[in-house]
Protein backbone atom coordinates (compact mmCIF):
# COMPACT_ATOMS: atom_id res chain seq x y z
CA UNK A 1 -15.97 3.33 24.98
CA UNK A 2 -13.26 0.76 26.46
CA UNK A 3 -14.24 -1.17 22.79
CA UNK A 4 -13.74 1.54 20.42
CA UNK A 5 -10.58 2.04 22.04
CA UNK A 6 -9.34 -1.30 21.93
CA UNK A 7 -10.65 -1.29 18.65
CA UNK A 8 -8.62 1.48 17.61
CA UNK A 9 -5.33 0.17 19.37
CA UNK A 10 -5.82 -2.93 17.17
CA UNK A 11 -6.14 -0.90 14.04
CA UNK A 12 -3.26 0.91 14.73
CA UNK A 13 -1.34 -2.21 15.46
CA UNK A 14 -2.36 -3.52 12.36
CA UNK A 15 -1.23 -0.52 10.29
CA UNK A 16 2.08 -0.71 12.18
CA UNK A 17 2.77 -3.98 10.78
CA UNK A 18 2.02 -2.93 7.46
CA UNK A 19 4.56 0.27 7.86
CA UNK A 20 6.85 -1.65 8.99
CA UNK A 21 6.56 -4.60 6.10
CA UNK A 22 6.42 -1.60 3.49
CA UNK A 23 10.44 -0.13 4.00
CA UNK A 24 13.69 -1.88 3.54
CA UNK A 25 15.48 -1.81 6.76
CA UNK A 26 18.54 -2.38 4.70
CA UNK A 27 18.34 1.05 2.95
CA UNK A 28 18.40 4.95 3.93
CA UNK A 29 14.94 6.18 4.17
CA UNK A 30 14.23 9.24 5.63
CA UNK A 31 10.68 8.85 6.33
CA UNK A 32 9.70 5.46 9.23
CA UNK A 33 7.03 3.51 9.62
CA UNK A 34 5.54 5.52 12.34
CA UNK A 35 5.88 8.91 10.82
CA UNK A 36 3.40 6.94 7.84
CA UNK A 37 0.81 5.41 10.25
CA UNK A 38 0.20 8.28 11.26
CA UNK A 39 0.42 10.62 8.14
CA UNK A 40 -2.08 8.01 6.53
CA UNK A 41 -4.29 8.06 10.20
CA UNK A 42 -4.14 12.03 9.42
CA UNK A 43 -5.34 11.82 5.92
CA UNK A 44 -8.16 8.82 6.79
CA UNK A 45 -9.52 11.33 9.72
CA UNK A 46 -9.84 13.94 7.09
CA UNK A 47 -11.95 11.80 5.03
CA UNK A 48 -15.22 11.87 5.89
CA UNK A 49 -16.17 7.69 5.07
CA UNK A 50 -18.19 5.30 7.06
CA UNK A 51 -16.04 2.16 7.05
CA UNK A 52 -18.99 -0.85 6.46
CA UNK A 53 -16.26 -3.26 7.58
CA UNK A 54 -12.26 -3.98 8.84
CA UNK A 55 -11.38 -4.90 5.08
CA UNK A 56 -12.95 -1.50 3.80
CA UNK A 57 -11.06 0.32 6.61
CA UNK A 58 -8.25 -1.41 5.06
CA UNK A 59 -8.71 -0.48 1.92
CA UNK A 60 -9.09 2.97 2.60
CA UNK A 61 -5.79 2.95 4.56
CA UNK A 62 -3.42 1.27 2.03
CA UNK A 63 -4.73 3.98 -0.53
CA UNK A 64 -3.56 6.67 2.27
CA UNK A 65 -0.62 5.14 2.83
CA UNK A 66 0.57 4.73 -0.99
CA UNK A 67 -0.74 8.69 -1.27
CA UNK A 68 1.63 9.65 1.75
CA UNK A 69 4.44 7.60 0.37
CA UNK A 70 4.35 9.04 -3.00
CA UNK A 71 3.78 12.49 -2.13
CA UNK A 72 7.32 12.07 0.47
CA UNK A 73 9.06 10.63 -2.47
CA UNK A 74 8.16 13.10 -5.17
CA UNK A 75 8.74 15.96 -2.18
CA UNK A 76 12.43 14.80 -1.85
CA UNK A 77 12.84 15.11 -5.89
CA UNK A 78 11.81 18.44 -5.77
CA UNK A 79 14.83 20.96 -6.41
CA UNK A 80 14.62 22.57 -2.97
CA UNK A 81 14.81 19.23 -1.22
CA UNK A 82 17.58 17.61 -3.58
CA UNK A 83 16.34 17.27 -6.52
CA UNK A 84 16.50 13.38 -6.91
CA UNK A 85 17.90 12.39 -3.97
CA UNK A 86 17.24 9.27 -1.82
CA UNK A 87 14.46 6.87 -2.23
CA UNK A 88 11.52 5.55 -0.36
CA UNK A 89 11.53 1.70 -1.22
CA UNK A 90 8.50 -0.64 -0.29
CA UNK A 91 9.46 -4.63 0.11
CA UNK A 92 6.56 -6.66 -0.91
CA UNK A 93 7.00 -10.23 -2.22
CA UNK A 94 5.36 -9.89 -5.70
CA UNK A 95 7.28 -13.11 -6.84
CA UNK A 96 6.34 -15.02 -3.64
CA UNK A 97 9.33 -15.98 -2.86
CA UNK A 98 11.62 -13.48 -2.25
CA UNK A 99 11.32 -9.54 -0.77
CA UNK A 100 12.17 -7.15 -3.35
CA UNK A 101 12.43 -3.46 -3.02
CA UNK A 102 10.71 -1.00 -5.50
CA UNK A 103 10.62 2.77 -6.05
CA UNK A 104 7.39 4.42 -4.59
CA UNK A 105 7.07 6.68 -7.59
CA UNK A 106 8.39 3.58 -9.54
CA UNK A 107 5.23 1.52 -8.15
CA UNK A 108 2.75 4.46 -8.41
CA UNK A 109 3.39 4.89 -11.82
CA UNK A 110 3.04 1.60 -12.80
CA UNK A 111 0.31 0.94 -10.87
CA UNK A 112 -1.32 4.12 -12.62
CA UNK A 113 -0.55 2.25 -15.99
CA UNK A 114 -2.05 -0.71 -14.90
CA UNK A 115 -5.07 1.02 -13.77
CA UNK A 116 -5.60 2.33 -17.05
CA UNK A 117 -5.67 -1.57 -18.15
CA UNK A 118 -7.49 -3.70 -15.58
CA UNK A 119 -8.54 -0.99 -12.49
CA UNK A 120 -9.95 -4.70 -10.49
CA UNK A 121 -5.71 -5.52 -11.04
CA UNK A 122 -4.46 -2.13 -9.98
CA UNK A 123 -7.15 -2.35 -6.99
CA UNK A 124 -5.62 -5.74 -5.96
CA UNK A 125 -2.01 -4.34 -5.82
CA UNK A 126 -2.71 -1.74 -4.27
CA UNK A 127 -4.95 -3.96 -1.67
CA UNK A 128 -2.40 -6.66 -1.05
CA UNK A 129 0.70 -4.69 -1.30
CA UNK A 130 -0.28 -1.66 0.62
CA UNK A 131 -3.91 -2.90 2.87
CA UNK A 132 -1.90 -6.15 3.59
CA UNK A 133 -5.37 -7.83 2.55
CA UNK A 134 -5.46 -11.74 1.83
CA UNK A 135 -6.58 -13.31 -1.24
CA UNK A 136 -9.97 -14.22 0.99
CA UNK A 137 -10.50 -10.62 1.92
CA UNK A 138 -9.83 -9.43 -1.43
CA UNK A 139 -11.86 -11.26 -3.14
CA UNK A 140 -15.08 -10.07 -0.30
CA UNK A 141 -13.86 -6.48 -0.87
CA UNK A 142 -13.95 -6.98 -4.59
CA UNK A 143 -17.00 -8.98 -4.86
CA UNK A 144 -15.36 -11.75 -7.05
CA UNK A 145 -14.39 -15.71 -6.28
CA UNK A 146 -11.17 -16.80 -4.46
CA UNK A 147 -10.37 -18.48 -7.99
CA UNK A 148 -11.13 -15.08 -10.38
CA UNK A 149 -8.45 -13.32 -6.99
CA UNK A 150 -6.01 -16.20 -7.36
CA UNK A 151 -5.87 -15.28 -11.05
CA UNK A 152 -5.71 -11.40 -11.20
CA UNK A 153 -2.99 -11.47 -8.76
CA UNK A 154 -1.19 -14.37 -10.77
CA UNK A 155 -1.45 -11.82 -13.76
CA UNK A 156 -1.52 -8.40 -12.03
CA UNK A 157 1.73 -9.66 -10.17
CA UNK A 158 3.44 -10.59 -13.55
CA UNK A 159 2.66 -7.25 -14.75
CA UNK A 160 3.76 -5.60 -12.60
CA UNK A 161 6.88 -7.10 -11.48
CA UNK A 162 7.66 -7.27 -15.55
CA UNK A 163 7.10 -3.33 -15.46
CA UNK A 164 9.16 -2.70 -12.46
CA UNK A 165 12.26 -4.62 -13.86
């Protein structure tokens, strides 16, 4: 019991991080990294998946997460809520070398576009940018080399970053 608790603490840690890596601390959002831990820790309970490992948990997580933040954004463009006011921004560093912000519609969109193209790229976004997964652990969840990873996220990256602009 003292294990699955620990375990649990760790996750949460984890997904804390992620939160926290996701918003620009510069701009106004209205909804904080805690508030999305644990709308995403909501949504995961709901689901009724065995997890066969950390990086599938993962997986599963940065899909709720990108779900909760897209849903708050497209709530807040709703005419009773504003109609187009405020954004929720995610920082990722899809250039490697410098944070930018994005749109979560913006990013869902795209990401939906790319999808349509190359799903294993979309997957990888969506696994890096919102599961916080390495190249390694990509690759593993994927079931393809480091080298084929290294590649799809050169490309995927490109894509989208081109698409975002």
């Amino acid at each position: 019991m003292a294990d699955d608790r620990r375990i649990t603490e760790d996750i949460y840690l984890e997904l804390r991080r992620l939160a926290n890596a996701y918003f620009d601390r510069s701009g106004s959002q209205t909804l904080q990294p805690t508030a999305l831990v644990h709308e995403a820790w909501l949504r995961i309970d709901k689901s009724d998946s065995e997890f066969s490992s950390r990086d599938h948990f993962m997986a599963v997580a940065a899909k709720a997460m990108r779900h909760v933040l897209v849903d708050g954004a497209r709530a807040r463009r709703t005419e009773k809520r504003g109609g187009g006011v405020g954004r929720v921004t995610l920082v990722t560093q899809l250039d490697g070398t410098e944070d930018r912000s994005f749109d979560a519609l913006a990013l869902n969109d795209a990401l939906e576009r790319l999808a349509a193209l190359n799903e294993r790229h979309a997957t990888l976004i969506e696994l890096r940018v919102f599961g916080g997964l390495t190249i390694e652990e990509c690759a593993k969840r994927l079931d393809v080399s480091h080298f084929t990873i290294e590649v799809d996220w050169r490309m995927a990256r490109a894509w989208l970053r081109r698409e975002l602009e």
